[in-house]
Protein backbone atom coordinates (compact mmCIF):
# COMPACT_ATOMS: atom_id res chain seq x y z
CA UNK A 1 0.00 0.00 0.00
CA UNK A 2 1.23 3.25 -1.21
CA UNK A 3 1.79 5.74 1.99
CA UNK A 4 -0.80 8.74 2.26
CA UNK A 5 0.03 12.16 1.36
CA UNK A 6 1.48 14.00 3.86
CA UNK A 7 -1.34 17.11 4.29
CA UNK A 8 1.65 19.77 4.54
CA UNK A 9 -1.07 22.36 5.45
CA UNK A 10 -2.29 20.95 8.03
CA UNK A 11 0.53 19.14 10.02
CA UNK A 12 2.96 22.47 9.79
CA UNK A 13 0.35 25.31 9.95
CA UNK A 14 1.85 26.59 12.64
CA UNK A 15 5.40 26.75 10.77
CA UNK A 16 3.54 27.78 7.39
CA UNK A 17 1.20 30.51 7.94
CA UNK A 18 1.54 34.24 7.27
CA UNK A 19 0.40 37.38 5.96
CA UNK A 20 1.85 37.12 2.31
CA UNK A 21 5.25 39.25 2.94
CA UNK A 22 7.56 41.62 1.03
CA UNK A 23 6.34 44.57 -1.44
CA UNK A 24 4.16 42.43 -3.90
CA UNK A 25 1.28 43.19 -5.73
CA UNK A 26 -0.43 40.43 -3.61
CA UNK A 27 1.59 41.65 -0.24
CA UNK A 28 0.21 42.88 3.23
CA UNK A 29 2.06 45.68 3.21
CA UNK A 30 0.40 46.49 -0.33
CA UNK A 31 -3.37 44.73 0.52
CA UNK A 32 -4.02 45.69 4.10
CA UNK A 33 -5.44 49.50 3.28
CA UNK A 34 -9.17 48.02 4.68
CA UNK A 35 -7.95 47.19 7.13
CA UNK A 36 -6.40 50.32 8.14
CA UNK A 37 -9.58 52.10 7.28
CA UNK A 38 -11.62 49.20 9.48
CA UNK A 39 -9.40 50.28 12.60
CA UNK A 40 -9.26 53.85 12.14
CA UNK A 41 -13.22 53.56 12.56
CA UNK A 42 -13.09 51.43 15.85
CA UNK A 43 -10.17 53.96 17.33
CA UNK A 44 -12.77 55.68 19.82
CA UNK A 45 -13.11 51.94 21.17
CA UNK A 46 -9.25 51.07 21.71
CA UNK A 47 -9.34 55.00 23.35
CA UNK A 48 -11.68 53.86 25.77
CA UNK A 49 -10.17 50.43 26.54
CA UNK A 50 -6.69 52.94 27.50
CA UNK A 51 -8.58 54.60 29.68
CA UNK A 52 -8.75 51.92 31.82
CA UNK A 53 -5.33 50.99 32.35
CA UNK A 54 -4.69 52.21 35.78
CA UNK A 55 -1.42 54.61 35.40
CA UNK A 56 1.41 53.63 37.77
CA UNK A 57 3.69 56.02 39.07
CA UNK A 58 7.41 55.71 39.35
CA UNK A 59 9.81 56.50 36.42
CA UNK A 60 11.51 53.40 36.68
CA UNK A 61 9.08 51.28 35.17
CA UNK A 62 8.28 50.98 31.39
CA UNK A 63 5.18 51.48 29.89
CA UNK A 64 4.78 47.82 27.76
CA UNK A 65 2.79 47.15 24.80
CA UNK A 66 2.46 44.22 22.73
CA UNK A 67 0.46 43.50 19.38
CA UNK A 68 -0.32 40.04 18.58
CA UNK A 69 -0.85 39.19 15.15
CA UNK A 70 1.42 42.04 14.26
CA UNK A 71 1.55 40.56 10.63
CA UNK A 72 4.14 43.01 8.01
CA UNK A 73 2.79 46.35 7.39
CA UNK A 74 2.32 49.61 9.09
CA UNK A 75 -0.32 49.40 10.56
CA UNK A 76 1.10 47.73 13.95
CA UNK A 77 3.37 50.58 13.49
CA UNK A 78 0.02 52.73 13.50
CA UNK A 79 -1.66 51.68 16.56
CA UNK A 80 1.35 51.40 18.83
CA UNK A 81 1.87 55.44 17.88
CA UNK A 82 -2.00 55.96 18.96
CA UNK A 83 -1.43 53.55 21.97
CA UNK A 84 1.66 55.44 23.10
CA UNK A 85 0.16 59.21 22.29
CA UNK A 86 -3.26 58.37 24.44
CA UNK A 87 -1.32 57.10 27.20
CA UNK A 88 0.95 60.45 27.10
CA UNK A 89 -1.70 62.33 27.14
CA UNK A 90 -3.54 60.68 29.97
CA UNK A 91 -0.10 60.86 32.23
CA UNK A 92 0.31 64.61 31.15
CA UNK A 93 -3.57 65.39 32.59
CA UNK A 94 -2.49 63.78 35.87
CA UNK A 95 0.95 66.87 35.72
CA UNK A 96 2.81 63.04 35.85
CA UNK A 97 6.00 62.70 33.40
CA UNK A 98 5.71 59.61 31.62
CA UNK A 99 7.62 56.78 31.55
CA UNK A 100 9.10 55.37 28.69
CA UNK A 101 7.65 52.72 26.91
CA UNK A 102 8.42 49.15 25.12
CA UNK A 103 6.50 47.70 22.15
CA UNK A 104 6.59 43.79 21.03
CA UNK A 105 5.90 42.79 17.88
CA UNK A 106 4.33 39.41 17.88
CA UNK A 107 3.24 36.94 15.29
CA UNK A 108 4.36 33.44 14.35
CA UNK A 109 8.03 32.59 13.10
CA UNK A 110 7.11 32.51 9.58
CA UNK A 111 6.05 36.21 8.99
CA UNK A 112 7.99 38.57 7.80
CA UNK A 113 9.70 40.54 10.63
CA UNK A 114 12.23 41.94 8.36
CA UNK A 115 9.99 44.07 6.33
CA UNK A 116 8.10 44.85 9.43
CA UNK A 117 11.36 46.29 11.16
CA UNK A 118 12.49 47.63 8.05
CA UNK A 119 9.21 50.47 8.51
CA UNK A 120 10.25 51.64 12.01
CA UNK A 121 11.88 54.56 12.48
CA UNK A 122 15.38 54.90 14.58
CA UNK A 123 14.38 55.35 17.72
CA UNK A 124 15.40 59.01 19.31
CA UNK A 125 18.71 60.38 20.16
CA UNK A 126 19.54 60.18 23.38
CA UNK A 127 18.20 62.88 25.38
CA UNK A 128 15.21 64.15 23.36
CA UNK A 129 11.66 63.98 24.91
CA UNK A 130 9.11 61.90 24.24
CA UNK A 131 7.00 64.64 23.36
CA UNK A 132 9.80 66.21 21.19
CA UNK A 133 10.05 63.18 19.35
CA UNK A 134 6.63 62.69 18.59
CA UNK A 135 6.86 66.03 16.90
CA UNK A 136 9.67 65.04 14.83
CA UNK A 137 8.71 62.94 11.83
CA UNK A 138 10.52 59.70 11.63
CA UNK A 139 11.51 59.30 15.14
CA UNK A 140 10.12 56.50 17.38
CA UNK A 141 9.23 57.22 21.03
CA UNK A 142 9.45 53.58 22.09
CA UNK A 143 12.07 50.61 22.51
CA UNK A 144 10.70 47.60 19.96
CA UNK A 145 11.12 44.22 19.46
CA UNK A 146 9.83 41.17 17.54
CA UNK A 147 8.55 38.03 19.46
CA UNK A 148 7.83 34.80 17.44
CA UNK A 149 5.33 32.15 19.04
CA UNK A 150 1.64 31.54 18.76
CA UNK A 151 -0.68 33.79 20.48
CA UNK A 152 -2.50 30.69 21.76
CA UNK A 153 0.56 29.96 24.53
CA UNK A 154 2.69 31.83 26.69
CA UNK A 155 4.60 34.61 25.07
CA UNK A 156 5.79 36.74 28.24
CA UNK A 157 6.85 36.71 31.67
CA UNK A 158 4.26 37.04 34.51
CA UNK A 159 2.53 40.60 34.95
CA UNK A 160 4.94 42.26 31.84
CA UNK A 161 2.50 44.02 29.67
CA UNK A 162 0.06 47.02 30.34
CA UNK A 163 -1.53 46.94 27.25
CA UNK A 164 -2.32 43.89 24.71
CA UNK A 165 -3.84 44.91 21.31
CA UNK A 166 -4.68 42.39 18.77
CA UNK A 167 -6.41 42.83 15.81
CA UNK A 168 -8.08 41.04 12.70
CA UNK A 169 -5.89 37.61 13.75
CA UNK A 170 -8.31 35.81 16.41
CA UNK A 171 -10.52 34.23 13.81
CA UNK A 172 -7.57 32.22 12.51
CA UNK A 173 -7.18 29.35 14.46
CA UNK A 174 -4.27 27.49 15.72
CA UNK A 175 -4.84 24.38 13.39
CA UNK A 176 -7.67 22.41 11.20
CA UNK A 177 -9.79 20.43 13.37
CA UNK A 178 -8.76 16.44 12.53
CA UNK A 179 -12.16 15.35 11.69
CA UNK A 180 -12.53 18.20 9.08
CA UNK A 181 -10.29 16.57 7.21
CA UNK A 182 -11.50 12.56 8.30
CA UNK A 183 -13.26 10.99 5.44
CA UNK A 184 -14.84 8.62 8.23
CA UNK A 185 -16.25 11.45 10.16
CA UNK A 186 -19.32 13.59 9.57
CA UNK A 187 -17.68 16.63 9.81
CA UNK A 188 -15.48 15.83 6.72
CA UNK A 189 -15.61 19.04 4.72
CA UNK A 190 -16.28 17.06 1.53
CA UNK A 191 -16.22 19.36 -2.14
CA UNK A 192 -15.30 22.57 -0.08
CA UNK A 193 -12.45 24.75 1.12
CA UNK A 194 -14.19 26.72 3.93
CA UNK A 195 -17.12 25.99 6.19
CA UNK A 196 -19.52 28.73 4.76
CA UNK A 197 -22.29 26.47 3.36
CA UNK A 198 -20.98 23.47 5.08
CA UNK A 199 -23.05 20.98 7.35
CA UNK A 200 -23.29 21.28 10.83
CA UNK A 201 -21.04 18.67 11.81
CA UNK A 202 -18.31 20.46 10.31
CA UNK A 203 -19.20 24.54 11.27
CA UNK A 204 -19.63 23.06 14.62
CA UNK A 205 -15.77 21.53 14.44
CA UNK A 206 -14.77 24.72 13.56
CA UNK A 207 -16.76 26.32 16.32
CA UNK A 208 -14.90 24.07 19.12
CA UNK A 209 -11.79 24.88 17.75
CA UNK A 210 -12.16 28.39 17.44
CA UNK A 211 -13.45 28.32 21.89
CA UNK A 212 -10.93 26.11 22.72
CA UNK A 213 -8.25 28.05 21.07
CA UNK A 214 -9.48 31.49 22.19
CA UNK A 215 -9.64 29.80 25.65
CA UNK A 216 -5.93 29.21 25.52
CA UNK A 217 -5.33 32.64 24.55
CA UNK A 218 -7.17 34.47 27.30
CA UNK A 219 -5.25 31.62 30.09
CA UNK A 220 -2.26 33.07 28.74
CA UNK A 221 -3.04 36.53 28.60
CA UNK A 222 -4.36 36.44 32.20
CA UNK A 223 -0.73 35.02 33.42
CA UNK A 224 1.02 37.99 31.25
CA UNK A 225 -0.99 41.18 32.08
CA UNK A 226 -0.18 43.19 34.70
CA UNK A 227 -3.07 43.62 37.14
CA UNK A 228 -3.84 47.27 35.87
CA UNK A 229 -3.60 46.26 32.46
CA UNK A 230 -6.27 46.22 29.68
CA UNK A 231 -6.86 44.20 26.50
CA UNK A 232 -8.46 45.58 23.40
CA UNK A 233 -9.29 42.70 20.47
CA UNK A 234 -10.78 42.57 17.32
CA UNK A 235 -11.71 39.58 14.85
CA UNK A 236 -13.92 38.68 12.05
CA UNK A 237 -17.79 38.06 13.52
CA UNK A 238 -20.83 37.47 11.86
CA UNK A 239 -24.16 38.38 13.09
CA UNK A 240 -25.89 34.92 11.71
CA UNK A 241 -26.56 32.52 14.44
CA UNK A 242 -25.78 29.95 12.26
CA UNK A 243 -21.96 28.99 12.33
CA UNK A 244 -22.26 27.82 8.45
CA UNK A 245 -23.12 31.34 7.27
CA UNK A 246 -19.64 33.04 7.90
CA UNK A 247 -20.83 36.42 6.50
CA UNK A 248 -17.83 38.17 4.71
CA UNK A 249 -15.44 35.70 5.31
CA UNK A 250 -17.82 33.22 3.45
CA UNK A 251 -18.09 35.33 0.58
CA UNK A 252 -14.48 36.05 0.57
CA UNK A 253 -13.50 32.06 1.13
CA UNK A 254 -16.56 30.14 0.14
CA UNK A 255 -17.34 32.20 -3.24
CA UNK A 256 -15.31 33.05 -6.08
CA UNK A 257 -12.46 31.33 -4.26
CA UNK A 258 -14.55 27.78 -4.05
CA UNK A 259 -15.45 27.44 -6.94
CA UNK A 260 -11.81 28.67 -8.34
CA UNK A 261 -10.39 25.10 -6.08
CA UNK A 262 -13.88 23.30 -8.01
CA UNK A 263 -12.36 24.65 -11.57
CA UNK A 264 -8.86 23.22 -10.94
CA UNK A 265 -11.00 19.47 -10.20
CA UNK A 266 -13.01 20.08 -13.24
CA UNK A 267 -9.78 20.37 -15.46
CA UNK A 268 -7.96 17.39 -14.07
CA UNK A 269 -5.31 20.17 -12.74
CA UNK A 270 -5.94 18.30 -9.24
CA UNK A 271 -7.98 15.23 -7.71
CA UNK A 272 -11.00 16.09 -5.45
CA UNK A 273 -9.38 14.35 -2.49
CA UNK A 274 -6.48 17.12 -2.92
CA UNK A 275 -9.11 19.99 -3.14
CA UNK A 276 -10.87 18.38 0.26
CA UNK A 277 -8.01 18.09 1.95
CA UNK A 278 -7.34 22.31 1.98
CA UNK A 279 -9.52 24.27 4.26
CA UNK A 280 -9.18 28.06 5.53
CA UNK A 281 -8.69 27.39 9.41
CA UNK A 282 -10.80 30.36 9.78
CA UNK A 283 -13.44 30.76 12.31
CA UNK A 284 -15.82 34.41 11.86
CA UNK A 285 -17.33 33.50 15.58
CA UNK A 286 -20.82 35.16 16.59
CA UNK A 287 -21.08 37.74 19.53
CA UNK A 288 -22.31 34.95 22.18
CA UNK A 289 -19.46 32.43 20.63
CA UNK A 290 -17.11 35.04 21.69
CA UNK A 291 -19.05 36.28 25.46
CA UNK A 292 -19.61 32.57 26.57
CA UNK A 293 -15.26 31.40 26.18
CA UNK A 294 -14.57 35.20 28.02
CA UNK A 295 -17.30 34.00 30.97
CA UNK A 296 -16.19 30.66 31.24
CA UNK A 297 -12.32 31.50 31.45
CA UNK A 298 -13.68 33.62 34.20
CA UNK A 299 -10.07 36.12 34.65
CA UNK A 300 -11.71 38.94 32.58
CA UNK A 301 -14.47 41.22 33.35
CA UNK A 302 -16.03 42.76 29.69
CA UNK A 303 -16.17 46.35 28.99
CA UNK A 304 -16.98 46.22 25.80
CA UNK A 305 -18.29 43.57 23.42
CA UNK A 306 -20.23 44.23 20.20
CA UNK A 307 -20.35 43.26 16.33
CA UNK A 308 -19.30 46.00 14.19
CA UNK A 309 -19.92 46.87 11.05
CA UNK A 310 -16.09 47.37 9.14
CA UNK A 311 -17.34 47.63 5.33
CA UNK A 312 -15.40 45.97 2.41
CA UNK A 313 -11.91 44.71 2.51
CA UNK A 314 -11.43 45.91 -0.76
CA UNK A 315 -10.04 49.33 -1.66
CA UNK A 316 -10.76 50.67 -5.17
CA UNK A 317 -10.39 53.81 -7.14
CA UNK A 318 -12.59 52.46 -9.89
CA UNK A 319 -15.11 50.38 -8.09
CA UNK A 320 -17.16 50.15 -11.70
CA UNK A 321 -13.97 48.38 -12.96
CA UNK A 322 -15.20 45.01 -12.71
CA UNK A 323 -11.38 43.84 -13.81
CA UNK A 324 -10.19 46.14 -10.57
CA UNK A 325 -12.74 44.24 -8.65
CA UNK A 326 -11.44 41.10 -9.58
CA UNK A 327 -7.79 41.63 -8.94
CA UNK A 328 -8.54 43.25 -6.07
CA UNK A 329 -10.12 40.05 -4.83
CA UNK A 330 -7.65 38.12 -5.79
CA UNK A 331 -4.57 39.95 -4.04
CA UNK A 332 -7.04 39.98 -1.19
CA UNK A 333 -7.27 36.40 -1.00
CA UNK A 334 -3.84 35.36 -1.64
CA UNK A 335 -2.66 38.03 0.37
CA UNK A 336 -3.95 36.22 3.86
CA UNK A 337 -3.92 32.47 2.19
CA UNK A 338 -1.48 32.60 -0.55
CA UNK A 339 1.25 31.16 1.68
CA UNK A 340 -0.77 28.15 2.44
CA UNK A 341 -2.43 27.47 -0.76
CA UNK A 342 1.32 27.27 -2.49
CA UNK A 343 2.32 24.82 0.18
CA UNK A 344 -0.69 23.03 -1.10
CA UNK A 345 -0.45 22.85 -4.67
CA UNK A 346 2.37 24.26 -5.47
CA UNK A 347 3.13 27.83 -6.82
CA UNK A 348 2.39 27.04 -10.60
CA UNK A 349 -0.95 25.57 -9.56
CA UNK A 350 -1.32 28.71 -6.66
CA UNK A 351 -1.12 30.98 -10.01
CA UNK A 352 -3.74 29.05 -11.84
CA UNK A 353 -5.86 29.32 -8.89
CA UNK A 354 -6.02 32.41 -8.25
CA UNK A 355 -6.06 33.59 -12.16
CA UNK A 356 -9.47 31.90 -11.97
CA UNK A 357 -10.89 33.71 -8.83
CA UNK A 358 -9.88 36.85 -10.68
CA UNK A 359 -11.78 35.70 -13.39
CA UNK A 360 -14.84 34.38 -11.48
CA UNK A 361 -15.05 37.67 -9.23
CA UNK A 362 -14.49 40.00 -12.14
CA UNK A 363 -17.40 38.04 -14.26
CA UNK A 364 -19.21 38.84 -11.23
CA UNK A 365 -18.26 42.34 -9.53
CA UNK A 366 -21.55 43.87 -8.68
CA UNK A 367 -23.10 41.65 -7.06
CA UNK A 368 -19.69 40.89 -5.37
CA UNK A 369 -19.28 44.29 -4.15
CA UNK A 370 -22.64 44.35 -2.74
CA UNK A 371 -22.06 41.27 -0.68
CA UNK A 372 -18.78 41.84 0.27
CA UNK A 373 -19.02 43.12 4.05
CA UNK A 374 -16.95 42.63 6.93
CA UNK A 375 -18.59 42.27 10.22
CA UNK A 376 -15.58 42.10 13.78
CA UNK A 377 -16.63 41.03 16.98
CA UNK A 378 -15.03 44.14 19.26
CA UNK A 379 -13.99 43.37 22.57
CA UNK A 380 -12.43 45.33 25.78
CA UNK A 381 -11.05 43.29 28.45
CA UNK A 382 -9.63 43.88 32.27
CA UNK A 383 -8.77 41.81 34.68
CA UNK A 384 -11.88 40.71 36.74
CA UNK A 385 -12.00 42.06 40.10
């Protein structure tokens, strides 16, 4: 008997996975303008979350952020500078001086730290302000470094960090649940990529994975936060009750993008079994998904929790371009999958691929657009009393 396929995917996900990196057409750095225009809406929320971290006294004590799921672009970069700026401010009301500060960097081994680092600016001279240097363009007010390791374990020592921000990360989950992928099992995800429009058996697979997984990440966060500390976190949601209607992240995986992996079958390009055995480990969970793993960890009291409307994750100048639209798809897709879908099929196959969801979403750009809606579950967490 011939031995089975390794399923690279989803024995090294961990190792695998990334935001697509470098300067690409189909890059973060070059894709990720939604979701700079998604957070930039929610900032009065993340405001609110810093106001209440309780300010400690005492200059000889850092100020300590950290951003999981920092992925390649700038708009870590971004939030850190509004982190660090709101937290100035809230020290200079109190007639306090405030103390410096530290930013990590986190996301798994396989991004792209490099071109991440490669956007910071040099950190001040030695002797300027804080507040001078936030006037000067190109001059960082903070001490930074990159930390590799899943979100879902221990990253940090006990009581380190003030302030944890995460965003647009938490719906992708730590691995593909085993009986997704068992042809013996009812959850087997047969014919599709993505749970949107899959049985029960299969969103509800998904579902587990995605509490058990959050579950690990609040235990660890609740070791690492200092006691005055807050949390502010944002992922994919969907207002359905239904776990196999994933809202925009089924039209953006369970779409053009299905039926793209159903053309490549169709041509004899791949074997069915090959197609079945990909899936997006992506979760969009609902708003009681979400409340019921924060109650039952039981270390966090919620301060805010609510779905939120983000728009479109695609940014167009010509959104009656129905070639734009497609592309723009496309890059948007392969932007947050592209790594794993090569390690898949291969890149030649990866090209044909995604050539076809181009296609399929430019064939099909109105309605597309019109669908094509991001929901995120918005959360603000402090330590329980």
């Amino acid at each position: 008997m011939a031995p089975m396929e390794e399923n690279v995917v989803a024995s090294k996900l961990e190792k695998l996975f990334s935001m697509k990196g470098g300067k690409g057409e189909a890059s973060y750095a070059n894709n990720s303008q939604a979701q700079a225009i998604h957070a930039k809406s929610m900032m009065h929320f993340l405001r609110e979350t810093l106001d209440n971290v309780k300010l400690v006294g005492g200059d000889d004590k850092a100020f300590v952020i950290a951003d999981l799921g920092c992925s390649c672009g700038s708009n870590t970069i971004n939030v850190v500078n509004v982190i660090i700026n709101h937290i100035i401010k809230r020290y200079e009301a109190l007639g306090c001086n405030p103390p410096e500060f530290s930013a990590f960097f986190c996301d798994l081994p396989s991004n792209d730290f490099n071109s991440l680092f490669q956007l910071l600016p040099p950190i001040a001279t030695y002797g300027v302000s804080m507040e001078e240097c936030l006037a000067i363009d190109n001059q960082r007010s903070y001490f930074a470094a990159g930390v590799p390791g899943s979100f879902y374990r221990r990253l940090f020592p006990t009581k380190s960090i003030d302030v944890f921000h995460s965003a647009f990360s938490l719906h992708w989950l730590s691995k593909i649940p085993e009986s997704v992928l068992d042809k013996r099992s009812i959850a087997y995800n047969k014919g599709k990529v993505f749970i949107h429009g899959a049985n029960e058996a299969t969103a509800n697979a998904y579902k587990r994975q995605f509490k058990a997984d959050l579950a690990g990440f609040l235990s660890a966060r609740s070791v690492e936060m200092k006691r005055e500390g807050s949390m502010f976190l944002v992922c994919l949601g969907r207002t359905s009750v239904d776990p196999t209607e994933q809202g925009g992240a089924g039209v953006l995986f369970g779409t053009h993008f299905q039926d793209a992996w159903d053309d490549l079958v169709l041509e004899g390009l791949i074997s069915s079994t090959k197609r079945d055995n990909f899936n997006i480990p992506v979760y969009a969970p609902s708003l009681q998904d979400f409340k019921e793993v924060v109650e039952e960890n039981g270390s966090f009291v919620i301060n805010k929790l609510e779905v939120f409307k983000g728009g479109s994750p695609l940014v167009l100048n010509k959104p009656d371009d129905a070639d734009e639209v497609g592309r723009a798809l496309a890059n948007s897709c392969r932007t947050v999958c592209g790594v794993l879908v090569d390690a898949h099929i291969g890149d030649k196959l990866s090209e044909e691929l995604f050539l076809r969801v181009e296609r399929r979403a430019a064939n099909r750009a109105k309605e597309l657009l019109e669908k094509l809606q991001f929901f995120h579950i918005v959360a603000s967490l402090s330590f329980a009393q």
